[in-house]
PDB file of N, CA and C in Angstrom:
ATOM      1  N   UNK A   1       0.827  -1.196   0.000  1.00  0.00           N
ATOM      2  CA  UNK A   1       0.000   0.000   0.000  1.00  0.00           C
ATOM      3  C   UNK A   1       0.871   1.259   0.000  1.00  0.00           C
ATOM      4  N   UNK A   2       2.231   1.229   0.947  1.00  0.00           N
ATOM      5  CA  UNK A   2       2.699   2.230   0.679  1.00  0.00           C
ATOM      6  C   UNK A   2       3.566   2.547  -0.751  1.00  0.00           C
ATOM      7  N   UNK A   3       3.950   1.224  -1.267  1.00  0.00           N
ATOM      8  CA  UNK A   3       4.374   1.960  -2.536  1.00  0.00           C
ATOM      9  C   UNK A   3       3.495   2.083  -3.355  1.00  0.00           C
ATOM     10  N   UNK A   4       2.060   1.791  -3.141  1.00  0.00           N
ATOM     11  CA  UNK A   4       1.068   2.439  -4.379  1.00  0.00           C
ATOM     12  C   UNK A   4       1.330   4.117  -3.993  1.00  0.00           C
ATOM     13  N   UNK A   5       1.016   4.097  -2.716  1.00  0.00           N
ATOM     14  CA  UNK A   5       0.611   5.547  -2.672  1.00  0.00           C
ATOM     15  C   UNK A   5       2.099   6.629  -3.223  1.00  0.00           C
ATOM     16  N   UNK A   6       3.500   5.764  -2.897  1.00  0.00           N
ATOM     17  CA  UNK A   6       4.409   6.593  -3.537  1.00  0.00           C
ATOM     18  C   UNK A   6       4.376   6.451  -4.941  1.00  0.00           C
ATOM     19  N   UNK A   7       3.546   5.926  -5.978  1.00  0.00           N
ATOM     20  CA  UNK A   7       4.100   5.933  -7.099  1.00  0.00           C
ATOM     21  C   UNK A   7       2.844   7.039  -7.539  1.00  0.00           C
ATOM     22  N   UNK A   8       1.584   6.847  -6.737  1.00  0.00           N
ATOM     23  CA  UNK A   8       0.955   8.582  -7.509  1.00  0.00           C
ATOM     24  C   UNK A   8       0.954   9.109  -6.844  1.00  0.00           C
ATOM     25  N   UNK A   9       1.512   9.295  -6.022  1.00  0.00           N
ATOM     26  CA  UNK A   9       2.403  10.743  -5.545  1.00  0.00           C
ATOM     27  C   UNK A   9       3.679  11.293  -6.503  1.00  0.00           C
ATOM     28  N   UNK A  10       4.178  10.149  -7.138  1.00  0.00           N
ATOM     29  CA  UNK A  10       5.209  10.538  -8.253  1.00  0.00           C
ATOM     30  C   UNK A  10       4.680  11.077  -9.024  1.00  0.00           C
ATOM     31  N   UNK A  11       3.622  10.337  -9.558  1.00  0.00           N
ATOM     32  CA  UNK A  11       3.052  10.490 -10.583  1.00  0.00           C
ATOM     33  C   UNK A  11       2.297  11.772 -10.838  1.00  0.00           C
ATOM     34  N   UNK A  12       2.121  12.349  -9.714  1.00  0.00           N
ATOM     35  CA  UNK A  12       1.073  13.669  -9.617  1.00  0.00           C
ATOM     36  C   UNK A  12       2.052  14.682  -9.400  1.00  0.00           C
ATOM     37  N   UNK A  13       3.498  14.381  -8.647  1.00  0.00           N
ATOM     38  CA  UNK A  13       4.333  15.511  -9.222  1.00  0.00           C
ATOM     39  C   UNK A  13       5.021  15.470 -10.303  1.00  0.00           C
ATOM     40  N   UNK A  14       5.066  14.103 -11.416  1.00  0.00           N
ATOM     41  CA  UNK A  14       5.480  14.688 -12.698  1.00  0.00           C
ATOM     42  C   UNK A  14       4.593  15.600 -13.442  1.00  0.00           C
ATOM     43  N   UNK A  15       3.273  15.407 -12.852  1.00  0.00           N
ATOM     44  CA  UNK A  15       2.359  15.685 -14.069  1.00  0.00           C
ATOM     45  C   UNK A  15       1.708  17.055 -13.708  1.00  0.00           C
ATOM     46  N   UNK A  16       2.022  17.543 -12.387  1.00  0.00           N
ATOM     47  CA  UNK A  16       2.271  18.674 -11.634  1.00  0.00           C
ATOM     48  C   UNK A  16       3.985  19.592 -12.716  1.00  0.00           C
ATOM     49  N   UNK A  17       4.956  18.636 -12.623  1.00  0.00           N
ATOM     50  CA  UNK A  17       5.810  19.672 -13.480  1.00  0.00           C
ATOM     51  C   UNK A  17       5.608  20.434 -14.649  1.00  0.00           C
ATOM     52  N   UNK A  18       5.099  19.141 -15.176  1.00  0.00           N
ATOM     53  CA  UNK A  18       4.911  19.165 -17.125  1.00  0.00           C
ATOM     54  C   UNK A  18       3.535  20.678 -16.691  1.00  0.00           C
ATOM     55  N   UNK A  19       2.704  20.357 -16.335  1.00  0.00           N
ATOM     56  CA  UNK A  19       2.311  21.605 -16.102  1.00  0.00           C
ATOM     57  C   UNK A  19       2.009  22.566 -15.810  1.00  0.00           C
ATOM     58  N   UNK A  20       3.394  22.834 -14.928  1.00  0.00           N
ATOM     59  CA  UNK A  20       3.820  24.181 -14.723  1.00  0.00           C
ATOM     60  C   UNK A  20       4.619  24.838 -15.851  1.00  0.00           C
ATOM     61  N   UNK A  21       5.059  24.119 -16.662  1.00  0.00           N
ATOM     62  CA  UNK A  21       5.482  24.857 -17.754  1.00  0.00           C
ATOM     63  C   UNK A  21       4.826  25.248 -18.843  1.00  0.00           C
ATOM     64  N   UNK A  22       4.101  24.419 -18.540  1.00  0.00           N
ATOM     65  CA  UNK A  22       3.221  23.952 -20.579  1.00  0.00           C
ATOM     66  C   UNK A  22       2.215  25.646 -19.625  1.00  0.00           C
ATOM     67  N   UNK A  23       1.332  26.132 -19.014  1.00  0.00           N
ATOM     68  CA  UNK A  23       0.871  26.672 -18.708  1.00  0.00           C
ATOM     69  C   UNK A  23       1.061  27.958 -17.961  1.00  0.00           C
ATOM     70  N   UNK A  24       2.378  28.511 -17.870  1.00  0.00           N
ATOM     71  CA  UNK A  24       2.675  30.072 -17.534  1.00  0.00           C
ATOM     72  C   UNK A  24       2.445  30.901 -18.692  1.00  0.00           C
ATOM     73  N   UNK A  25       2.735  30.704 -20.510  1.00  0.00           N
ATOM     74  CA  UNK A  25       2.428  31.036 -20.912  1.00  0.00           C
ATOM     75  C   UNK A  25       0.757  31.829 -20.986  1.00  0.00           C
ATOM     76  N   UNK A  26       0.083  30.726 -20.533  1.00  0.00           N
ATOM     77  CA  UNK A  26      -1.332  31.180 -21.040  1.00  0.00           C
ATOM     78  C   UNK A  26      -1.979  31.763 -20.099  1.00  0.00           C
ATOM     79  N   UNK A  27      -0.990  31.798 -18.465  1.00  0.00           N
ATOM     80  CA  UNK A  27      -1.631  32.486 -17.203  1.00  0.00           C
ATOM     81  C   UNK A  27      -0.892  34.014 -16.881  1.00  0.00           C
ATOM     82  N   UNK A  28       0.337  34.217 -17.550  1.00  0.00           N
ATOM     83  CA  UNK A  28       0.883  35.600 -17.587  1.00  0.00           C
ATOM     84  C   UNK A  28       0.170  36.469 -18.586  1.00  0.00           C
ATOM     85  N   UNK A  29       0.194  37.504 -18.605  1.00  0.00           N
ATOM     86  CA  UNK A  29       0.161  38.509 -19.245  1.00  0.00           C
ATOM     87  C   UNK A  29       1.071  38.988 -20.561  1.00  0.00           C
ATOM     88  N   UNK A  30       0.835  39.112 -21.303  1.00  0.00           N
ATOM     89  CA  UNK A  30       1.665  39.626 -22.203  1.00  0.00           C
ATOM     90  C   UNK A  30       1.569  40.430 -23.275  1.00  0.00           C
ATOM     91  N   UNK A  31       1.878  41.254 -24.456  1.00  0.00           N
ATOM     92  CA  UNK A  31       2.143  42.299 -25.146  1.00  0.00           C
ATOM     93  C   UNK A  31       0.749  41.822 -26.267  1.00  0.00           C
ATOM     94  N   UNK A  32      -0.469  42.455 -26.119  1.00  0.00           N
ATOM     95  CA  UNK A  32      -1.074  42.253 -27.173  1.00  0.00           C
ATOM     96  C   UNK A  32      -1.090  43.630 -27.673  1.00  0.00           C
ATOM     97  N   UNK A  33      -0.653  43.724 -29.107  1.00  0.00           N
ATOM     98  CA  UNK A  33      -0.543  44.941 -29.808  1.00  0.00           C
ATOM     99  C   UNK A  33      -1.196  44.842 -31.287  1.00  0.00           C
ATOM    100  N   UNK A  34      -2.303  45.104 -30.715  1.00  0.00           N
ATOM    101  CA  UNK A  34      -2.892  45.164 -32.171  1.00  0.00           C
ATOM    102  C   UNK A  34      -2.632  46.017 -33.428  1.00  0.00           C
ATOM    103  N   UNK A  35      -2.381  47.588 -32.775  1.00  0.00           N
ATOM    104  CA  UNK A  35      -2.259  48.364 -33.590  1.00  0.00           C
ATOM    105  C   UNK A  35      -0.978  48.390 -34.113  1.00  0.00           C
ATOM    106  N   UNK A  36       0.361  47.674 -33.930  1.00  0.00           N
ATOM    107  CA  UNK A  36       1.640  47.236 -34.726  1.00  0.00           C
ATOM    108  C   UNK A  36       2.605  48.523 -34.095  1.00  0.00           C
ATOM    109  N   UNK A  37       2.377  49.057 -32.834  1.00  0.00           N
ATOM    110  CA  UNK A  37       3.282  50.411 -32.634  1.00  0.00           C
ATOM    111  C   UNK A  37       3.894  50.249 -31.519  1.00  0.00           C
ATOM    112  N   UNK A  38       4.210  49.074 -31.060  1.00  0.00           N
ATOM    113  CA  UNK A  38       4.921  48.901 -30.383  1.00  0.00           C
ATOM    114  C   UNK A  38       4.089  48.756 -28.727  1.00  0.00           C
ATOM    115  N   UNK A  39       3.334  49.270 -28.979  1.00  0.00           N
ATOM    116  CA  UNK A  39       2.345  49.479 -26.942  1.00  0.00           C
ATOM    117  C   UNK A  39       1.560  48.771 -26.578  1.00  0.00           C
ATOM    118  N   UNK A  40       1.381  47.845 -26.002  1.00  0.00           N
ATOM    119  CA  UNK A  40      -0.027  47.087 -25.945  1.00  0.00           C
ATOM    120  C   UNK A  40      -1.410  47.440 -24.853  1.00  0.00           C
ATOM    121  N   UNK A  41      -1.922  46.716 -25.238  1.00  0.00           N
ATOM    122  CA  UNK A  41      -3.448  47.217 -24.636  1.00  0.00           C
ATOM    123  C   UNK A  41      -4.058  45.886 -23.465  1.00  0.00           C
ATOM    124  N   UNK A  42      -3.386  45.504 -22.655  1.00  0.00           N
ATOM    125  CA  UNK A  42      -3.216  46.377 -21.528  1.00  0.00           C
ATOM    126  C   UNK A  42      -1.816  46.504 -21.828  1.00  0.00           C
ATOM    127  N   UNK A  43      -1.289  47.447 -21.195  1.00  0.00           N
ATOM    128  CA  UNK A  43       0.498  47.440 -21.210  1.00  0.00           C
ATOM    129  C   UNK A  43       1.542  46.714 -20.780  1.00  0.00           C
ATOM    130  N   UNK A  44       2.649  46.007 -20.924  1.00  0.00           N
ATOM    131  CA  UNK A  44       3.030  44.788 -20.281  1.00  0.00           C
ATOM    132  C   UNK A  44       4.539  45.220 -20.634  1.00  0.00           C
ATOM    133  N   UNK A  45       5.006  44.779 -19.920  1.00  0.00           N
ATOM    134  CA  UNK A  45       6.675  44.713 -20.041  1.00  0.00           C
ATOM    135  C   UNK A  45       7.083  43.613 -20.932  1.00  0.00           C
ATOM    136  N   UNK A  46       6.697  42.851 -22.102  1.00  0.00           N
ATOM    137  CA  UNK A  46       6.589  42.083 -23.078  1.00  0.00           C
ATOM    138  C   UNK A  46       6.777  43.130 -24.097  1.00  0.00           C
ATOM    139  N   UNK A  47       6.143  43.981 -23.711  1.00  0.00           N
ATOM    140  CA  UNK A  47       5.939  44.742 -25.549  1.00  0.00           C
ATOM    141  C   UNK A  47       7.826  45.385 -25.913  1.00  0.00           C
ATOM    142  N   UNK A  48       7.202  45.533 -27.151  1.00  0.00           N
ATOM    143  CA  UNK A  48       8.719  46.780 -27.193  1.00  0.00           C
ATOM    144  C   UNK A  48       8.943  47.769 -26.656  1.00  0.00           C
ATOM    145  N   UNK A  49       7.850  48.537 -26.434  1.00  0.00           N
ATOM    146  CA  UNK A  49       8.206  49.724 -26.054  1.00  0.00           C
ATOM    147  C   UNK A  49       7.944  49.998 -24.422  1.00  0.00           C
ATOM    148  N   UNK A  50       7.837  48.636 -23.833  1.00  0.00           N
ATOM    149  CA  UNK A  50       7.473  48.552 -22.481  1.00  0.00           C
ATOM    150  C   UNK A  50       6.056  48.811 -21.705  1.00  0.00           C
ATOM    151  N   UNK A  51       6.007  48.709 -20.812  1.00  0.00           N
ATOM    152  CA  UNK A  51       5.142  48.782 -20.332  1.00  0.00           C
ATOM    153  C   UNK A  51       3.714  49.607 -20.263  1.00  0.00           C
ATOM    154  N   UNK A  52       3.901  50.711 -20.831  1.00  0.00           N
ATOM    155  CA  UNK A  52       2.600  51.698 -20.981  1.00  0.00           C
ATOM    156  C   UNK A  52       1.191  51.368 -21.528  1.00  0.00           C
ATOM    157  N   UNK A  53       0.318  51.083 -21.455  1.00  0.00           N
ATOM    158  CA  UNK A  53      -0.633  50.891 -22.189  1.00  0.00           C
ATOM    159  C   UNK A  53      -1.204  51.938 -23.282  1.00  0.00           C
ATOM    160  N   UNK A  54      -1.304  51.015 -24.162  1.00  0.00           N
ATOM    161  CA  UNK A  54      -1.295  52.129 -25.301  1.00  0.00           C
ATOM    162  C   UNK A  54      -3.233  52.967 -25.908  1.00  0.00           C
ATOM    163  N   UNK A  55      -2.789  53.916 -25.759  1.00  0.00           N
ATOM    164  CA  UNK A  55      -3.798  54.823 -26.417  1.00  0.00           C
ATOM    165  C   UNK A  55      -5.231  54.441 -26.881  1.00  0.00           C
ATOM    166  N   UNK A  56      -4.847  54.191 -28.299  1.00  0.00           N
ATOM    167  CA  UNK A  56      -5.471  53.172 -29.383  1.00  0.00           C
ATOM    168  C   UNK A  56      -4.857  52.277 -29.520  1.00  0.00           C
ATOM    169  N   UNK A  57      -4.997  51.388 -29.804  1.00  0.00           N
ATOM    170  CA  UNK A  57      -4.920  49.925 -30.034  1.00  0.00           C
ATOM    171  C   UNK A  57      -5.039  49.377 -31.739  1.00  0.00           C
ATOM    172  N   UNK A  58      -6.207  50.380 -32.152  1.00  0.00           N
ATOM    173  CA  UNK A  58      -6.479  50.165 -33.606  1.00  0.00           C
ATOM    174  C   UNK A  58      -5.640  50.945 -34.569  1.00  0.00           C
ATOM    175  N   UNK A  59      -4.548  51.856 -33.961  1.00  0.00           N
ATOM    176  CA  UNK A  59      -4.418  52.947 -34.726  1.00  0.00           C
ATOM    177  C   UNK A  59      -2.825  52.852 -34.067  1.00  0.00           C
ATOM    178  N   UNK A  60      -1.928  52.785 -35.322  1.00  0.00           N
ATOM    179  CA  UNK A  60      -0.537  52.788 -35.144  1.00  0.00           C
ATOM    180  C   UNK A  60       0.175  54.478 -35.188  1.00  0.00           C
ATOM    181  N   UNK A  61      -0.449  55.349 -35.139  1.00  0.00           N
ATOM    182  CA  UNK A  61      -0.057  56.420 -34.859  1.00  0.00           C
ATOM    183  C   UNK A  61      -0.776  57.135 -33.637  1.00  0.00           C
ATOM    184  N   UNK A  62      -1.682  56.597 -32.639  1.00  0.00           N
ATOM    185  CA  UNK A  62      -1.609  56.736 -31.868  1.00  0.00           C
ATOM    186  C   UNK A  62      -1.192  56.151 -30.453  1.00  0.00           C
ATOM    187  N   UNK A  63      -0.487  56.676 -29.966  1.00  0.00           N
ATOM    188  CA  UNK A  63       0.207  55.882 -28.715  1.00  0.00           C
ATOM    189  C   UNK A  63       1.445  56.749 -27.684  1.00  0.00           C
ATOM    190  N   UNK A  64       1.514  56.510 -26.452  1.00  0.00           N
ATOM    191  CA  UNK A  64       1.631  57.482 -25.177  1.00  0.00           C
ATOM    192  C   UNK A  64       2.904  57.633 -25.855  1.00  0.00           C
ATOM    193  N   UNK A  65       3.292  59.153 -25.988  1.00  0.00           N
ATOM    194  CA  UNK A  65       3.975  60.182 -25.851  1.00  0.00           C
ATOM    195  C   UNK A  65       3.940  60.365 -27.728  1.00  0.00           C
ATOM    196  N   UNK A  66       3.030  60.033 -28.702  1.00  0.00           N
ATOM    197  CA  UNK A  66       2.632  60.439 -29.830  1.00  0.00           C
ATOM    198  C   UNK A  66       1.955  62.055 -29.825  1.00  0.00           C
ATOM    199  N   UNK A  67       2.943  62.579 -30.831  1.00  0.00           N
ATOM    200  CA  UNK A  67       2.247  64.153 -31.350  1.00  0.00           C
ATOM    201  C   UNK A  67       1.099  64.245 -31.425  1.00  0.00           C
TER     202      UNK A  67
END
């Protein structure tokens, strides 16, 4: 009995590893930039131009510190 219980206990921390990786991607945050200018909407330290959230989103000439 006790080595059943150690082998899914193994078994639940391999499958505990595999996804912790396979799944930070899709639980962080990251640079969606629609409008191609570098800022994303929400703002993320992913993007190029860092963190700010950008303006418009639809519109590549508008975005924080744009004329």
């Amino acid at each position: 009995m006790l080595r059943q219980n150690l082998l899914i206990a193994m078994i639940a921390a391999f499958f505990l590893i595999i996804i912790s990786f396979a799944i930070p991607s899709l639980s962080t945050a990251a640079c969606i930039d629609t409008g191609g200018d570098g800022y994303g909407n929400p703002g993320d330290a992913s993007c190029p131009n860092g963190n700010k959230a950008d303006c418009n989103d639809n519109d590549n000439k508008v975005y924080p510190g744009a004329a």
